[in-house]
Protein backbone atom coordinates (compact mmCIF):
# COMPACT_ATOMS: atom_id res chain seq x y z
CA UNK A 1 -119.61 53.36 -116.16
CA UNK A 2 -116.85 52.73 -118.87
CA UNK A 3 -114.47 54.91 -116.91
CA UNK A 4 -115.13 52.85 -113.91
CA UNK A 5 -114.34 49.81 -115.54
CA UNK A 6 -111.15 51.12 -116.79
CA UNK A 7 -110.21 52.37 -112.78
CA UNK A 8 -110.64 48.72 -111.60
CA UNK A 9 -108.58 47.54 -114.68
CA UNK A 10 -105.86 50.16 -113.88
CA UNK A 11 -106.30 49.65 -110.31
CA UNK A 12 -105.93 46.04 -110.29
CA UNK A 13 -102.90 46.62 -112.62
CA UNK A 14 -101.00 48.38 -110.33
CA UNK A 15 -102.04 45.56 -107.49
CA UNK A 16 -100.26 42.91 -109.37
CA UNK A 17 -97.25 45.24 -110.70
CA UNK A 18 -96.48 46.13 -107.27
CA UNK A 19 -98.27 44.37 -104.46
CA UNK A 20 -97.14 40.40 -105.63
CA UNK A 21 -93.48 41.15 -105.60
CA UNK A 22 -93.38 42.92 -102.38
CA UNK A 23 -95.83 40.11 -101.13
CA UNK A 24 -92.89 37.49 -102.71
CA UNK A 25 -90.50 39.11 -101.28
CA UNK A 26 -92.07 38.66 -98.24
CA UNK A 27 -92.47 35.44 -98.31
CA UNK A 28 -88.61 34.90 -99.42
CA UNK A 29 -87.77 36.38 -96.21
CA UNK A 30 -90.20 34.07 -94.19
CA UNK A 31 -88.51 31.18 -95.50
CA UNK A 32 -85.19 32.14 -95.17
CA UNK A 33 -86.22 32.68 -91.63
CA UNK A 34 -87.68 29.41 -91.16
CA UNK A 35 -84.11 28.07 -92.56
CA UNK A 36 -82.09 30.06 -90.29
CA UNK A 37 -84.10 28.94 -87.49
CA UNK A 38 -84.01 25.06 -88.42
CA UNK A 39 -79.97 25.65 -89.00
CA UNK A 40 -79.78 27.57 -85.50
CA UNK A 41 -81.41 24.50 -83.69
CA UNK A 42 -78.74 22.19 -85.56
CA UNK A 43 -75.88 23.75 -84.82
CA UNK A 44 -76.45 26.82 -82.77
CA UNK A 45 -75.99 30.47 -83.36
CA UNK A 46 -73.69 31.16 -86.79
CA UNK A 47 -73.14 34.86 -85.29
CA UNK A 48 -69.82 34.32 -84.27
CA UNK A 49 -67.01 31.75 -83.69
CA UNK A 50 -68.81 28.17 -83.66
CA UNK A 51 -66.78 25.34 -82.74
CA UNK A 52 -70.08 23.28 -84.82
CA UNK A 53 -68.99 25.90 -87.76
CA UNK A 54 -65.32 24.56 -87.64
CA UNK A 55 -66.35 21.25 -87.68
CA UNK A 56 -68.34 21.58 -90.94
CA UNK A 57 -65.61 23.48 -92.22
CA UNK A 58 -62.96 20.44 -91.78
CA UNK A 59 -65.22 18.09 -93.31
CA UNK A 60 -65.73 19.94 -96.33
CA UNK A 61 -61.96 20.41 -96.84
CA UNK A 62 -61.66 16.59 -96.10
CA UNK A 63 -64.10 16.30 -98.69
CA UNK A 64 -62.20 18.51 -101.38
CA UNK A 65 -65.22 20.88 -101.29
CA UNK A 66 -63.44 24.93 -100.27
CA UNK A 67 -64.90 26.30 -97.12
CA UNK A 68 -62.11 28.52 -97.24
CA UNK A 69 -60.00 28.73 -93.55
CA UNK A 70 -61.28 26.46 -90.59
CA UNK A 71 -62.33 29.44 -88.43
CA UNK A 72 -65.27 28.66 -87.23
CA UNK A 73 -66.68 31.21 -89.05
CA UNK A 74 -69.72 30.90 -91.24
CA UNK A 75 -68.62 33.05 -93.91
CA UNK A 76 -69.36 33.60 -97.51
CA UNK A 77 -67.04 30.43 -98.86
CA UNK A 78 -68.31 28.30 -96.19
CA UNK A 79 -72.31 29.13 -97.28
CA UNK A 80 -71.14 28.25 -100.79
CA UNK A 81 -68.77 25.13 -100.17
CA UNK A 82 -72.00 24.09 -98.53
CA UNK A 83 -74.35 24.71 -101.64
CA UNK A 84 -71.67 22.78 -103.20
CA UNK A 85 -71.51 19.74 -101.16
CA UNK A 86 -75.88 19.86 -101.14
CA UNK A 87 -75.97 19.84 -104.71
CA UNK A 88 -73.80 17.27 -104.94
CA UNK A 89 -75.96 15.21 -102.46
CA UNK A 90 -78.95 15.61 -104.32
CA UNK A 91 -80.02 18.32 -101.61
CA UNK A 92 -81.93 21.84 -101.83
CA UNK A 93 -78.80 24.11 -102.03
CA UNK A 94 -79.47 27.27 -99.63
CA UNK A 95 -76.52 26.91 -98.33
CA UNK A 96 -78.07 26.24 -94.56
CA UNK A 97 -77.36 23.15 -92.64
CA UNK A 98 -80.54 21.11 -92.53
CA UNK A 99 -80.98 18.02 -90.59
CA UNK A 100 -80.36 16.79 -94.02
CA UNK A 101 -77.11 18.13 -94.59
CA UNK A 102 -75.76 17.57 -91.34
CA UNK A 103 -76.69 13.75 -91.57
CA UNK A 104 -74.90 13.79 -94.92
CA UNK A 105 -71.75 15.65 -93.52
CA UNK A 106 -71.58 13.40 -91.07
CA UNK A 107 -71.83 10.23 -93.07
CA UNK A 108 -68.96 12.31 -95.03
CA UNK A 109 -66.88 12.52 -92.25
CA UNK A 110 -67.38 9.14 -90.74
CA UNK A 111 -66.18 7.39 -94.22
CA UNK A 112 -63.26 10.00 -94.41
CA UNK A 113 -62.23 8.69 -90.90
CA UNK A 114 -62.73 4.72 -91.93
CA UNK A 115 -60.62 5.61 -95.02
CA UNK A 116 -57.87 6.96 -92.91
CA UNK A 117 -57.84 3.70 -90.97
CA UNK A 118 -57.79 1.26 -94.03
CA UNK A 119 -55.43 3.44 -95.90
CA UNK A 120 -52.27 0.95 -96.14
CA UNK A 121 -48.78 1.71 -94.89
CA UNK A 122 -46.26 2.22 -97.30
CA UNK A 123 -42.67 2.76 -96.14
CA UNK A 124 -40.02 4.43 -97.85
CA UNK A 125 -36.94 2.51 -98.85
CA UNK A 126 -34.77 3.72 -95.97
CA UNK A 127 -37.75 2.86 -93.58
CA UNK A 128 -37.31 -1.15 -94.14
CA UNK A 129 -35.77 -3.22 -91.50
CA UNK A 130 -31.97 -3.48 -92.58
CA UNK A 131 -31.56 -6.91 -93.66
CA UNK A 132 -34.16 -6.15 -96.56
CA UNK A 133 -32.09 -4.62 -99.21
CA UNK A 134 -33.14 -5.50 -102.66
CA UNK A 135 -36.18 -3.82 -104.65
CA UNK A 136 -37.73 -7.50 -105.09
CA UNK A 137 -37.25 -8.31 -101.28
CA UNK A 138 -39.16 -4.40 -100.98
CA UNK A 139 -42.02 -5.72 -103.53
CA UNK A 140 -42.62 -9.15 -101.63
CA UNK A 141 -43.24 -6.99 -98.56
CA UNK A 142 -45.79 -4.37 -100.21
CA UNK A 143 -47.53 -7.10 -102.62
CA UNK A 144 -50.19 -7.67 -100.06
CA UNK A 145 -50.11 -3.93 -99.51
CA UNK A 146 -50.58 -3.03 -103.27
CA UNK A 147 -53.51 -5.76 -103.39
CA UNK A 148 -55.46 -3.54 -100.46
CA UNK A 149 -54.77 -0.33 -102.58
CA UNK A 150 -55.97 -1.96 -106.24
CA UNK A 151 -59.24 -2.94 -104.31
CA UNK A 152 -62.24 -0.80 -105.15
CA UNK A 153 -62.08 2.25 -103.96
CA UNK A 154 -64.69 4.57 -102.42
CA UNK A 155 -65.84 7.19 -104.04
CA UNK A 156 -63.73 10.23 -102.28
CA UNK A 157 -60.98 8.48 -102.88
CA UNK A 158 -61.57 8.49 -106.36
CA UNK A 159 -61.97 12.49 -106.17
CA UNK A 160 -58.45 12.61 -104.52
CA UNK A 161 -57.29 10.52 -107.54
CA UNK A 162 -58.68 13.09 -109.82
CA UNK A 163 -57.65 15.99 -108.28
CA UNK A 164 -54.28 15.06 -107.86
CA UNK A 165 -53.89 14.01 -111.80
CA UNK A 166 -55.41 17.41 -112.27
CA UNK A 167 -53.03 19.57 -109.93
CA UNK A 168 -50.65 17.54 -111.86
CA UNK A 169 -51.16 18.37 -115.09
CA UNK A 170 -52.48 15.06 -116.76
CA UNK A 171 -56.57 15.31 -116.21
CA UNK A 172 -58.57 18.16 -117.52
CA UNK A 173 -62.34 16.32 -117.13
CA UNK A 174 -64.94 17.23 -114.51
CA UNK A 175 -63.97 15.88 -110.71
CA UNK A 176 -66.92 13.12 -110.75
CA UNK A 177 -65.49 10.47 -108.34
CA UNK A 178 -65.63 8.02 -111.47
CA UNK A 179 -62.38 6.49 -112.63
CA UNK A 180 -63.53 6.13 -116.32
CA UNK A 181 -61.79 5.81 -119.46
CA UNK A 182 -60.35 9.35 -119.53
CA UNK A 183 -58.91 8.77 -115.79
CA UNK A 184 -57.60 6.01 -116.74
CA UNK A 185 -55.25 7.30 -119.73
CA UNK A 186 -54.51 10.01 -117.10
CA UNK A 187 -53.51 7.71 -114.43
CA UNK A 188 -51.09 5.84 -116.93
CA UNK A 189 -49.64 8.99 -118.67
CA UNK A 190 -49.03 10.18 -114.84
CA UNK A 191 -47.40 6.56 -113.97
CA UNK A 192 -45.44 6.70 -117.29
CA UNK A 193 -43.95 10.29 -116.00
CA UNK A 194 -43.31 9.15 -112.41
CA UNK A 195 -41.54 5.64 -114.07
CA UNK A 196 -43.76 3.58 -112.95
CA UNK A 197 -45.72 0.48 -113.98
CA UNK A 198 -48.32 1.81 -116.14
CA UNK A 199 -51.37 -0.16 -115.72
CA UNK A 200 -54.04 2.00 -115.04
CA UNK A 201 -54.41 0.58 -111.42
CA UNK A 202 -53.67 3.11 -108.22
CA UNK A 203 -51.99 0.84 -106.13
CA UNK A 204 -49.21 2.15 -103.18
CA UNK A 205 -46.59 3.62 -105.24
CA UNK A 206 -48.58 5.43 -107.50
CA UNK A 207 -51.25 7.05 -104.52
CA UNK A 208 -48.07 7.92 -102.96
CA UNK A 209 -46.66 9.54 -105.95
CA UNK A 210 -50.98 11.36 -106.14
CA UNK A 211 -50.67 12.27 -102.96
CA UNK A 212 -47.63 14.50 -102.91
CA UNK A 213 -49.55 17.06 -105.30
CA UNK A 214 -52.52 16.58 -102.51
CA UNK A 215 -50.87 18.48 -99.67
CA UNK A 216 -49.83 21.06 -102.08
């Protein structure tokens, strides 16, 4: 009877040593199904060349998240640019497009596109009509312009602001999308540098001077 008891003991053991992970596995690959399938009716097959795929991919980059080339190929980068942007957006990061993600990326690249708009036009000296010649005549004209810039900005934006100051050398803090003490004294150390007027504010001059290390 005692040897019995020991059997089932043994027996059921074994059952748990080697029956619950194969049954977890199991049920890992049932739900990464399930994802696959919910991403598939999103945005179609991910087998090949997507045109959906390159889409993503452009908004990411947009977003300064690195999907790696715009392909249209949903490849190892892109899976983790897009754990990436879902963490960052509060989301479950598998790396699959949800309905979630995709509104999200959208939203992303609808405010990218309204940015683009609103962004201010800043023209180079030589680009000024002819009879405007002096630097104080050139400030009059970009005052108003500088005002727009100084205004808050939104928060990717604020991530370009941060990048750039870090491609350039004078921020080493985390890429947040908050313009806080630390990016402050970056953005005037940076101004300083570039000779200009170092007040902590990123108005035309000094995005233009940010945005050269941008398309680096």
């Amino acid at each position: 009877m005692i040897k019995f008891f020991v059997y089932i003991l043994i027996g059921s053991f074994v059952l748990i040593m080697f029956f619950t992970p194969a049954r977890n596995y199991m049920n890992s690959l049932f739900l990464r199904d399930k994802a696959q399938l919910k991403e598939e009716q999103i945005i179609g097959t991910v087998s090949g060349y997507s045109p959906r795929v390159e889409e993503i991919q452009k908004t990411l980059k947009d977003a300064h998240f690195d999907p790696g080339p715009a392909d249209g190929v949903m490849g190892s980068r892109t899976r983790k640019a897009i754990r990436e942007f879902q963490k960052e957006k509060g989301l479950w990061p598998n790396g699959k497009v949800d309905s979630k993600t995709w509104l999200e990326l959208n939203r992303d690249k609808e405010a990218l596109k309204k940015e683009a708009i609103a962004q201010p036009l800043v023209l180079p000296f030589e680009k000024y009509p002819q009879d405007v010649k002096s630097e104080e005549e050139i400030a009059r004209i970009r005052e108003p312009q500088e005002k727009v810039t100084k205004a808050k900005l939104p928060q990717d934006r604020k991530k370009q602001i941060q990048i750039a100051l870090q491609k350039a050398g004078f921020y080493k803090g985390k890429i947040d999308g908050k313009i806080g003490p630390q990016t402050k004294e970056a953005i005037k150390a940076f101004q300083k540098a570039k000779g200009l007027k170092t007040d902590g504010a990123v108005g035309a001059q000094t995005w233009a001077e940010l945005n050269k290390y941008l398309k680096e």
